[in-house]
Each structure stands twice: as structure tokens, then as C-alpha cells.
PDB file of N, CA and C in Angstrom:
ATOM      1  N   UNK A   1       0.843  -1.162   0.000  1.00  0.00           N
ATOM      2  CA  UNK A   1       0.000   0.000   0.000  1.00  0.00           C
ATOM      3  C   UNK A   1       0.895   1.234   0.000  1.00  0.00           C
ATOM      4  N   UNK A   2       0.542   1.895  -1.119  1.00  0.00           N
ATOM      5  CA  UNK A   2       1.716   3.248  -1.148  1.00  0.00           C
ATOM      6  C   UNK A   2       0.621   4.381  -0.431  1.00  0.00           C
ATOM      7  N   UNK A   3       1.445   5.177   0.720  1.00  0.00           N
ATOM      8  CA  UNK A   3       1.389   6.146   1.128  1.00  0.00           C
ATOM      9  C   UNK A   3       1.796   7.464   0.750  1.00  0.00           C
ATOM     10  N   UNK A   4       1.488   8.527   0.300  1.00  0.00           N
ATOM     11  CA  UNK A   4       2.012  10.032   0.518  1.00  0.00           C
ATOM     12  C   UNK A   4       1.750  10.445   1.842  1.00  0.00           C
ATOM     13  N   UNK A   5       3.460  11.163   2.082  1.00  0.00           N
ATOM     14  CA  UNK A   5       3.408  11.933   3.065  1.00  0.00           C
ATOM     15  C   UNK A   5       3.772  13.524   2.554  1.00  0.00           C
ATOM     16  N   UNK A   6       2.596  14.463   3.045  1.00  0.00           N
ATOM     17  CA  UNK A   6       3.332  15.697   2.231  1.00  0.00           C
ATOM     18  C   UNK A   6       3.469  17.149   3.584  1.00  0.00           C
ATOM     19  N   UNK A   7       3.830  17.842   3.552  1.00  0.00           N
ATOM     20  CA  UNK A   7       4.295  19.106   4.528  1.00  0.00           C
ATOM     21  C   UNK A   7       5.501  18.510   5.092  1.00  0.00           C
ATOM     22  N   UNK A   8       6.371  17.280   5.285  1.00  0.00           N
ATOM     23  CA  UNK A   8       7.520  17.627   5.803  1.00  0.00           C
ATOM     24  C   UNK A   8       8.230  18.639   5.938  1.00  0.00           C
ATOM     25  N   UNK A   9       9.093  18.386   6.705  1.00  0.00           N
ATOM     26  CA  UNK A   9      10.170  19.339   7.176  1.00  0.00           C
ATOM     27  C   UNK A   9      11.718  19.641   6.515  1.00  0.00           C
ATOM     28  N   UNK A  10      12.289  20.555   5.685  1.00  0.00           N
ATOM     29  CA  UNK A  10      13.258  20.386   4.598  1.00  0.00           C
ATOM     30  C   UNK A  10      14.167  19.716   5.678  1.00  0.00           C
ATOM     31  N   UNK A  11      14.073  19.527   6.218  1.00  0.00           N
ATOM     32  CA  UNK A  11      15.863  18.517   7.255  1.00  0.00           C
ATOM     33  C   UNK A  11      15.338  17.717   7.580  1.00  0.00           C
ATOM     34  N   UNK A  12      13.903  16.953   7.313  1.00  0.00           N
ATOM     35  CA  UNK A  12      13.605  15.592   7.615  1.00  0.00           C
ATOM     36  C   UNK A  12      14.458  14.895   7.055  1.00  0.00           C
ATOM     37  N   UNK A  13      15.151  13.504   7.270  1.00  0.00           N
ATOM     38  CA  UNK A  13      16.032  12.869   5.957  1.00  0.00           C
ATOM     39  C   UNK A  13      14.806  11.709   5.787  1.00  0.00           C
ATOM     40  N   UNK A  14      15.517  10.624   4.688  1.00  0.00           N
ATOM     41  CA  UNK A  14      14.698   9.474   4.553  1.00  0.00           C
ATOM     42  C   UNK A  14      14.720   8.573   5.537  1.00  0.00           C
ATOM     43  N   UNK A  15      15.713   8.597   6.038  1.00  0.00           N
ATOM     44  CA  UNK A  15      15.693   7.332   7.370  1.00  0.00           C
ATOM     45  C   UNK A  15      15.041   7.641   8.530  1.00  0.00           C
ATOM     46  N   UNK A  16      14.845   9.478   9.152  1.00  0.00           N
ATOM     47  CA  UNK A  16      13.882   9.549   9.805  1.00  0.00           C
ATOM     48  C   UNK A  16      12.237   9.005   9.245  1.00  0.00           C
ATOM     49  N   UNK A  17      12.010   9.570   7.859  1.00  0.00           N
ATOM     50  CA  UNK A  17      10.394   9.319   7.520  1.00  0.00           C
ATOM     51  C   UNK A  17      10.709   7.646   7.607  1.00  0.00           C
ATOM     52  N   UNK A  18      11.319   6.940   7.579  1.00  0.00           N
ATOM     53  CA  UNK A  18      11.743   5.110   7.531  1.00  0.00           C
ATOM     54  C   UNK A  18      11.039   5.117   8.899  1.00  0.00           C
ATOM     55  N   UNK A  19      12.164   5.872   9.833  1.00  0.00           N
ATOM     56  CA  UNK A  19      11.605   5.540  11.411  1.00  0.00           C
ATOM     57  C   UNK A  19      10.212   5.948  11.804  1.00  0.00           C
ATOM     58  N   UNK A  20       9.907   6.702  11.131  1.00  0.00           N
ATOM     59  CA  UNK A  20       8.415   7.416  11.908  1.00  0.00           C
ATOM     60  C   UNK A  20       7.282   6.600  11.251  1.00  0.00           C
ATOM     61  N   UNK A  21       7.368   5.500  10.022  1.00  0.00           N
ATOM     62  CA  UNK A  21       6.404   4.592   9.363  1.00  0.00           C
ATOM     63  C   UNK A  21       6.744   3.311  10.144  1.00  0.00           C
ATOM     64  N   UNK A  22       7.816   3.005  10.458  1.00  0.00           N
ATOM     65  CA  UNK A  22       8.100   1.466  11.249  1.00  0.00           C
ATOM     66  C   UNK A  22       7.544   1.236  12.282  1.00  0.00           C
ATOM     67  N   UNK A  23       7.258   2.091  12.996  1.00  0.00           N
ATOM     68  CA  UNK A  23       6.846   2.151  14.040  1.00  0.00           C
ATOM     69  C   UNK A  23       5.182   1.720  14.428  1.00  0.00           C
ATOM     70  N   UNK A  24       5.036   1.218  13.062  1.00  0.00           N
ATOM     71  CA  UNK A  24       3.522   1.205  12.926  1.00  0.00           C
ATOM     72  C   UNK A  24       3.607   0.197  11.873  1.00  0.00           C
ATOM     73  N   UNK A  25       4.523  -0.222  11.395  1.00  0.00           N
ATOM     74  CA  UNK A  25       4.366  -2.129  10.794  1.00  0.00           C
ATOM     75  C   UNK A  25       5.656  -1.773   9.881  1.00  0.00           C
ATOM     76  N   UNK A  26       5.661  -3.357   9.142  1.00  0.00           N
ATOM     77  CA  UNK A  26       6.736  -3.721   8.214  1.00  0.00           C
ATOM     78  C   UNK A  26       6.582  -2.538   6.961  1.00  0.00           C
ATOM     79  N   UNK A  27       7.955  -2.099   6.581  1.00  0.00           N
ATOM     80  CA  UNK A  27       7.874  -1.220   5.738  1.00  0.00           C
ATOM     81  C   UNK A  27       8.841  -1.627   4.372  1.00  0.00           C
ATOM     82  N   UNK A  28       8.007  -1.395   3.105  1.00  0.00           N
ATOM     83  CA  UNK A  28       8.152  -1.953   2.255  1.00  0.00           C
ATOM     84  C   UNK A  28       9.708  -1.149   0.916  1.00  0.00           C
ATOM     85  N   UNK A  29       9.215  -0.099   1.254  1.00  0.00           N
ATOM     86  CA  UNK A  29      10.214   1.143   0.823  1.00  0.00           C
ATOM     87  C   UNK A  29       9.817   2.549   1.175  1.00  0.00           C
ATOM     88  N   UNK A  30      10.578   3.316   1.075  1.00  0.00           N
ATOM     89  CA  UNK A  30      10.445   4.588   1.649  1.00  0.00           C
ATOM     90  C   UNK A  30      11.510   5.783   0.533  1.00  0.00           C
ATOM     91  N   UNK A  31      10.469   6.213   0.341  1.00  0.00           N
ATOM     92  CA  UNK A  31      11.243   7.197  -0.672  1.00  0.00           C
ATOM     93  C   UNK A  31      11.077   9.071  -0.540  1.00  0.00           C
ATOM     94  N   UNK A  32      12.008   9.678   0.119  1.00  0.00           N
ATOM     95  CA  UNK A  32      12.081  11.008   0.191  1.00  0.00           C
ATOM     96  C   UNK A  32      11.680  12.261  -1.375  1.00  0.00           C
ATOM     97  N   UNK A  33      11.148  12.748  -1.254  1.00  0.00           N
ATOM     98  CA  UNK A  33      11.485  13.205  -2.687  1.00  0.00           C
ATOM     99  C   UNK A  33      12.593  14.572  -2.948  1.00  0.00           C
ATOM    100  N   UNK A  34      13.254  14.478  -3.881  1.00  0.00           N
ATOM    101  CA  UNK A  34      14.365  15.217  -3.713  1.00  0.00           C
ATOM    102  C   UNK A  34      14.847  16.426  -4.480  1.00  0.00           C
ATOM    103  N   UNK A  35      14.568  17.316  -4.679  1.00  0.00           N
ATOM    104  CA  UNK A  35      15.225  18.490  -5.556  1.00  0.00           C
ATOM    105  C   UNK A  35      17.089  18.069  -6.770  1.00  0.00           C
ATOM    106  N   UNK A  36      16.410  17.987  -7.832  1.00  0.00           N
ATOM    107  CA  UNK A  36      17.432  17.452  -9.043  1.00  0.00           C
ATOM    108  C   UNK A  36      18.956  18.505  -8.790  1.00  0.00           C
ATOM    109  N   UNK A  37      18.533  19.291  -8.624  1.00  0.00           N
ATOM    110  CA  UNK A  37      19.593  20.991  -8.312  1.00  0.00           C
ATOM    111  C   UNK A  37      19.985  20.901  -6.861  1.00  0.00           C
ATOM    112  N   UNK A  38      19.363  21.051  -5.637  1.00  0.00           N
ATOM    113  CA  UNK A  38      19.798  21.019  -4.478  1.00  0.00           C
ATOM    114  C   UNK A  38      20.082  20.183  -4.141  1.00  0.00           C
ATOM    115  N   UNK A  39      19.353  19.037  -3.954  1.00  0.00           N
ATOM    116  CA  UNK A  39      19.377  17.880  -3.111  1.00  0.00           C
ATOM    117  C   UNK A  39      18.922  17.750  -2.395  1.00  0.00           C
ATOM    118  N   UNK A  40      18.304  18.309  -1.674  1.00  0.00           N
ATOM    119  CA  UNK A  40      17.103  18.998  -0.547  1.00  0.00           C
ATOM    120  C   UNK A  40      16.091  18.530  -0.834  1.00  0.00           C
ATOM    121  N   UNK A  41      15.546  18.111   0.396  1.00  0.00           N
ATOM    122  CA  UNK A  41      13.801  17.711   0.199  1.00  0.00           C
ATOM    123  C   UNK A  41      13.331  18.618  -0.534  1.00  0.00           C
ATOM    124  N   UNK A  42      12.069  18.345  -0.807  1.00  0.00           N
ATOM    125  CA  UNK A  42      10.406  18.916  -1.384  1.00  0.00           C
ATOM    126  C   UNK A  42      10.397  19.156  -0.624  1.00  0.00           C
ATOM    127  N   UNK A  43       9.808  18.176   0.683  1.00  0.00           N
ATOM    128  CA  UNK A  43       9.041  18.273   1.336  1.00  0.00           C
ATOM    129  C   UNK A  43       7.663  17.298   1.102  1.00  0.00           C
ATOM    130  N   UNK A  44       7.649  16.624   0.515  1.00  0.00           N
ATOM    131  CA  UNK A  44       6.762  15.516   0.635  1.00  0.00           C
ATOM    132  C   UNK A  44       8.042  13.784  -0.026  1.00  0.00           C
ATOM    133  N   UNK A  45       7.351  12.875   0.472  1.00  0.00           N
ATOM    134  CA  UNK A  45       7.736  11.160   0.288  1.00  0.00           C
ATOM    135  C   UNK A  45       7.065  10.541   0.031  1.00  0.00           C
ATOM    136  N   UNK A  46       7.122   9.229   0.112  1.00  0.00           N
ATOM    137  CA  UNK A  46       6.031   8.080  -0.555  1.00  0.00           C
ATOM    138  C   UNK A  46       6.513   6.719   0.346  1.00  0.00           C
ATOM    139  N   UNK A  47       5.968   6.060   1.118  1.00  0.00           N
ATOM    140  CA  UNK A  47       6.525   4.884   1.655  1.00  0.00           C
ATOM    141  C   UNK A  47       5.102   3.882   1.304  1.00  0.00           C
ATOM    142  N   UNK A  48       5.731   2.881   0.996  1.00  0.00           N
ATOM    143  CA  UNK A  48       4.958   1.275   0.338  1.00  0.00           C
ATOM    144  C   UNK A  48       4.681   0.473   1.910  1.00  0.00           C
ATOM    145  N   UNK A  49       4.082   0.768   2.351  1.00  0.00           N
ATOM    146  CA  UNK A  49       3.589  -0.885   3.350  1.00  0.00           C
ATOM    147  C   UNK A  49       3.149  -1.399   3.156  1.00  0.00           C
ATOM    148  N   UNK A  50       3.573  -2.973   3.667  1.00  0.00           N
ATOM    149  CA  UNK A  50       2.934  -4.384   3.017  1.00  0.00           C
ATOM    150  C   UNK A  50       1.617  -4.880   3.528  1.00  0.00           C
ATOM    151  N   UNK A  51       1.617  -4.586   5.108  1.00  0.00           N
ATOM    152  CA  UNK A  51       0.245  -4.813   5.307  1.00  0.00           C
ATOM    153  C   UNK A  51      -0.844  -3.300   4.739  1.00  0.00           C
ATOM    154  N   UNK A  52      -1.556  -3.555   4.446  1.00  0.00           N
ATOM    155  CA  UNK A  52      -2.838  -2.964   4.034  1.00  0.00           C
ATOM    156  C   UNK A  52      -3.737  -2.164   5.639  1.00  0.00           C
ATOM    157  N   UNK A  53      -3.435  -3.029   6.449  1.00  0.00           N
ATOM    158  CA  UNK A  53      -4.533  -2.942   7.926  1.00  0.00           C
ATOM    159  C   UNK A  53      -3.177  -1.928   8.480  1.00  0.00           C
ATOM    160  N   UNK A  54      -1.289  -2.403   8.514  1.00  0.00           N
ATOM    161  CA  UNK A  54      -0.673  -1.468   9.320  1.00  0.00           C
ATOM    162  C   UNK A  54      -0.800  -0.006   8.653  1.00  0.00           C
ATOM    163  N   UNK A  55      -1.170   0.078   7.293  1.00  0.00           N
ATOM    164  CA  UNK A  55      -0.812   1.462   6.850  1.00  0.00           C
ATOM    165  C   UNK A  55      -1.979   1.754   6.995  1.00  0.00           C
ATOM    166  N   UNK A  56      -2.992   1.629   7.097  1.00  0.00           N
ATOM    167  CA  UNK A  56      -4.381   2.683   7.736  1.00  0.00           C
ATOM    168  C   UNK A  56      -4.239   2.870   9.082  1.00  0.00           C
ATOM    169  N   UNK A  57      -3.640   2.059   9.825  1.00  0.00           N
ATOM    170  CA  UNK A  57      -3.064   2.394  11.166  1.00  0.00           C
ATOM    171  C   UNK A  57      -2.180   3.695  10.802  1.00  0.00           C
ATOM    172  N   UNK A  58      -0.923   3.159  10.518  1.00  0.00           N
ATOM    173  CA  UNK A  58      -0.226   4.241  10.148  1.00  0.00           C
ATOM    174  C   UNK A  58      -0.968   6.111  10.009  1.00  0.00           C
ATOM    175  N   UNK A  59      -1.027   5.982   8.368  1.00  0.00           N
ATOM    176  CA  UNK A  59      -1.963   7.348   8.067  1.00  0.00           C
ATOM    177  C   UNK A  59      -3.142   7.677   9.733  1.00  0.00           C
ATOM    178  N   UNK A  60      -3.723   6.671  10.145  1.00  0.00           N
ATOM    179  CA  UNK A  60      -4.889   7.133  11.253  1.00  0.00           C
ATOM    180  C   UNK A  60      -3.784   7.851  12.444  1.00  0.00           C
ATOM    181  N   UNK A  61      -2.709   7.356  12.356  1.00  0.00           N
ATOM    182  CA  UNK A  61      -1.992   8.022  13.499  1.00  0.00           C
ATOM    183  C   UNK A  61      -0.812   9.053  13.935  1.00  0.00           C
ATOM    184  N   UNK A  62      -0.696   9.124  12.354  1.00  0.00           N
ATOM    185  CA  UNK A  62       0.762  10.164  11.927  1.00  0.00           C
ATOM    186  C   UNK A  62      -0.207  10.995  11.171  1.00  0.00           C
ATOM    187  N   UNK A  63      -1.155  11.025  10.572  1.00  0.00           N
ATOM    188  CA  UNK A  63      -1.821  12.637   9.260  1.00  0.00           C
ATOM    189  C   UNK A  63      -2.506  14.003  10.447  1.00  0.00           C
ATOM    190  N   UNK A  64      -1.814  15.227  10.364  1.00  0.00           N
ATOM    191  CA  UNK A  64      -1.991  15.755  11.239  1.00  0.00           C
ATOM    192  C   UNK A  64      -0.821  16.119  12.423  1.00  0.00           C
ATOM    193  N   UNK A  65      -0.048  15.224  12.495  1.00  0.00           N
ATOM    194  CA  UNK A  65       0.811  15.338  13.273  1.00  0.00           C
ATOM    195  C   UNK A  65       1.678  16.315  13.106  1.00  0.00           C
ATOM    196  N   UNK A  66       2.317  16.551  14.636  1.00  0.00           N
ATOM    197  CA  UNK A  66       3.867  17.679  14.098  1.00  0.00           C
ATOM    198  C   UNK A  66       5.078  17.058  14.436  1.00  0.00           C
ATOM    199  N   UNK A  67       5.635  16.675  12.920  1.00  0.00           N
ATOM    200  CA  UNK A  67       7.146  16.234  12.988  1.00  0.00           C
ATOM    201  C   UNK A  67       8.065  17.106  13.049  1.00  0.00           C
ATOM    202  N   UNK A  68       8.727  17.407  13.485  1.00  0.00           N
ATOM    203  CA  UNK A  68      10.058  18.489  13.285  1.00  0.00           C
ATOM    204  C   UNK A  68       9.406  19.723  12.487  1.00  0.00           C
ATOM    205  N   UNK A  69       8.501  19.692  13.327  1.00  0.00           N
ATOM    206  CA  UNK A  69       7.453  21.301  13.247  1.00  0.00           C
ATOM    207  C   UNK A  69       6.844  21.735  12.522  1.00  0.00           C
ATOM    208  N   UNK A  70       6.523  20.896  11.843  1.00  0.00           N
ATOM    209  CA  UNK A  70       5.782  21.031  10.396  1.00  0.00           C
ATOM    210  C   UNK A  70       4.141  19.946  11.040  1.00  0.00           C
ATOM    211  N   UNK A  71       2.820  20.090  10.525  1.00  0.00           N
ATOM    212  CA  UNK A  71       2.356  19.136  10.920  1.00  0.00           C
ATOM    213  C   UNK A  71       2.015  18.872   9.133  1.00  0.00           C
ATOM    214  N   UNK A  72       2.644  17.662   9.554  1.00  0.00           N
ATOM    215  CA  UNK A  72       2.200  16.492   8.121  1.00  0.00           C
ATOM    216  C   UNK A  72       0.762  16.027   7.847  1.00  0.00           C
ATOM    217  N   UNK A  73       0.838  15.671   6.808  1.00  0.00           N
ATOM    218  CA  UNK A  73      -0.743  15.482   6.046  1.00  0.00           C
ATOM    219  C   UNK A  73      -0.368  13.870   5.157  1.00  0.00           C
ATOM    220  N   UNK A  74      -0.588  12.910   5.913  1.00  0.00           N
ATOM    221  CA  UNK A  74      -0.542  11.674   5.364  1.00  0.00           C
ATOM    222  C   UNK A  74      -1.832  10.978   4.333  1.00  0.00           C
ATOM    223  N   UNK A  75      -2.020  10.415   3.764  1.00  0.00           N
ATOM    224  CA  UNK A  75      -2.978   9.802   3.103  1.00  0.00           C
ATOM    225  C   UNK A  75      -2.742   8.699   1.979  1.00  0.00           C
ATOM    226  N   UNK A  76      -3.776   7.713   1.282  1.00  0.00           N
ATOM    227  CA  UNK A  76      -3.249   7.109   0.399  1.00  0.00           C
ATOM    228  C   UNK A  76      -2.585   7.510  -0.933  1.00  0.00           C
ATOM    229  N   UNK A  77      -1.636   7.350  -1.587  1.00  0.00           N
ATOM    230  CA  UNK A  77      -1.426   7.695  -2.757  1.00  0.00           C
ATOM    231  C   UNK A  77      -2.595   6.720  -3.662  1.00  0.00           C
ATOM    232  N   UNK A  78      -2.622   8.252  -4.692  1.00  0.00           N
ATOM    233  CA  UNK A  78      -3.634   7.851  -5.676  1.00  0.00           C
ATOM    234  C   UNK A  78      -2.444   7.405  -6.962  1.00  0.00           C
ATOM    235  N   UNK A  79      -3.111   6.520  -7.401  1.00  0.00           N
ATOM    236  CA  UNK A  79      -1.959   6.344  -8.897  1.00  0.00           C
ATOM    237  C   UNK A  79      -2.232   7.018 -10.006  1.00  0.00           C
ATOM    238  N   UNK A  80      -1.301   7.484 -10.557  1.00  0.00           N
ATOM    239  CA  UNK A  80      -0.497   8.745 -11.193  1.00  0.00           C
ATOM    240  C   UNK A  80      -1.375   8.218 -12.516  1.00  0.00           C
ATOM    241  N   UNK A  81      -2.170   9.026 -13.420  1.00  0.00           N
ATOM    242  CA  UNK A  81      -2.352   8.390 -14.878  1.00  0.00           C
ATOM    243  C   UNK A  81      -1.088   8.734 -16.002  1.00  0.00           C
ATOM    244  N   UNK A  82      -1.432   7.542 -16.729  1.00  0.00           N
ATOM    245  CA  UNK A  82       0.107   7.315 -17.915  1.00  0.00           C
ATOM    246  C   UNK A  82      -0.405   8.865 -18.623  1.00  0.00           C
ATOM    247  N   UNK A  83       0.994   9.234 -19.399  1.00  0.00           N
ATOM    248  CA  UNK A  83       0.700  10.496 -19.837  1.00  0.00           C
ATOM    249  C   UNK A  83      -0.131  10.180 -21.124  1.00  0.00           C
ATOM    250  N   UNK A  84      -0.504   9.123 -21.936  1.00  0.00           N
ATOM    251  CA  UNK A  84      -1.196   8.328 -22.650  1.00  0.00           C
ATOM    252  C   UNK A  84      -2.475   8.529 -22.772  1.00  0.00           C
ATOM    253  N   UNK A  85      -3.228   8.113 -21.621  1.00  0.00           N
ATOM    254  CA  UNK A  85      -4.250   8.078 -21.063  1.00  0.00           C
ATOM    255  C   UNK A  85      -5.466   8.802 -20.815  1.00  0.00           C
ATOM    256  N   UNK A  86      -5.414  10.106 -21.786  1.00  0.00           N
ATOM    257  CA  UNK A  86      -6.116  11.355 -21.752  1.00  0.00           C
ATOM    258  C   UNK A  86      -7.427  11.012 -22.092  1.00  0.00           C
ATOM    259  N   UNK A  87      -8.320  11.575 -21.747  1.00  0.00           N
ATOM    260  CA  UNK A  87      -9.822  11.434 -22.529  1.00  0.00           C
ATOM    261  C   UNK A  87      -9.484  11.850 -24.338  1.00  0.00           C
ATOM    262  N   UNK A  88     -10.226  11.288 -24.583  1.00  0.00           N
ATOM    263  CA  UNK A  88     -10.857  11.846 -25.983  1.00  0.00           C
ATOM    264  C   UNK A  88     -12.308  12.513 -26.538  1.00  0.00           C
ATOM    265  N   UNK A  89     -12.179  12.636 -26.557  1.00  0.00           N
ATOM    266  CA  UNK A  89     -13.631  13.361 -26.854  1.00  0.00           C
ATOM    267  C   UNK A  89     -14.239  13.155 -28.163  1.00  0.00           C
ATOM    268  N   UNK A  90     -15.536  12.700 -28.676  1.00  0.00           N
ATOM    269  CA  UNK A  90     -15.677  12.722 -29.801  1.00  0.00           C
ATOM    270  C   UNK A  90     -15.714  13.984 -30.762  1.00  0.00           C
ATOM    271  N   UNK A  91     -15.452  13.971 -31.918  1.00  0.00           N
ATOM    272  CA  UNK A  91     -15.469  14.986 -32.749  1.00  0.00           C
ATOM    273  C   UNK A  91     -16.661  15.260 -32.968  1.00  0.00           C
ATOM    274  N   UNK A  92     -17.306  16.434 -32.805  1.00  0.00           N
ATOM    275  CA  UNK A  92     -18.994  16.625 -33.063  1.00  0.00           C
ATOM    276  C   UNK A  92     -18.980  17.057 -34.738  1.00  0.00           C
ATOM    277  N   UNK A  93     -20.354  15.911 -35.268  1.00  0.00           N
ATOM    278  CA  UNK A  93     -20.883  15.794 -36.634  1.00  0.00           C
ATOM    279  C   UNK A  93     -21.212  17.210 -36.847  1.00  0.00           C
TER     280      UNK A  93
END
């Protein structure tokens, strides 16, 4: 189950957001997101948990919270549509 986490804190690293999801079940990957130029957080991540039941735990108990002073806004990630994938519309007769 992929999670977004978004409002972090720019000096959160990835192994803190690792620690602050473990704590609440097996964690599958954990990914910071990162500025191509700085290297510096966004400010939002994405972590995969395997159980389904720990990551609604999870999100129910970290969205809202204040991590390193920021309060975070957890929820499910929605999946991204292919850039493909656009409506079409019919051509009107």
C-alpha cells in the first residue's frame, strides 16, 4: 500500500520518515522526494507498506501530526495516470 506523506520538514532525511512509518508495521520502501539541483527535500515522500490494515493504522496516526514542526498530512497515494491516457472526446458531426 503506497502512502504520501506531504508538509515535511526540509531537514527531515529518509531514514527519519523510515523511522516514523516502522513504528507502525513492516515497511516496504520509503522514498524522500528530492530536488534534481539542491538535493534537498520537497518536502513531501512516498513509503509502500505491506500490510494494508498497518498502513491505515499508520496514516490514522501520523496525518496531522507535528514532525520536526511542520504538521504532516498523510494519506493514500492515488496512482499517477500514464501520460497516454487522456480522454478523448468525440469529434462533433
Amino acid at each position: 500500500m503506497k502512502i504520501l506523506v506531504r508538509n515535511l520538514a526540509r531537514s527531515i532525511t529518509e531514514a527519519d520518515l523510515l523511522a516514523l512509518f516502522e513504528s507502525h508495521g513492516a515497511v516496504e520502501s520509503c522514498d524522500l522526494v528530492l530536488d534534481n539541483e539542491t538535493g534537498k527535500s520537497k518536502g513531501f515522500g512516498f513509503v509502500s507498506m505491506l500490510d494494508e490494515t498497518q498502513a491505515q493504522a499508520a496514516i490514522a496516526a501520523l496525518n496531522s501530526t507535528k514532525q520536526a514542526g511542520n504538521k504532516i498530512r498523510v494519506k493514500f497515494a492515488e496512482e499517477k495516470a500514464e501520460s497516454g491516457d487522456q480522454a478523448i472526446w468525440p469529434e462533433s458531426e
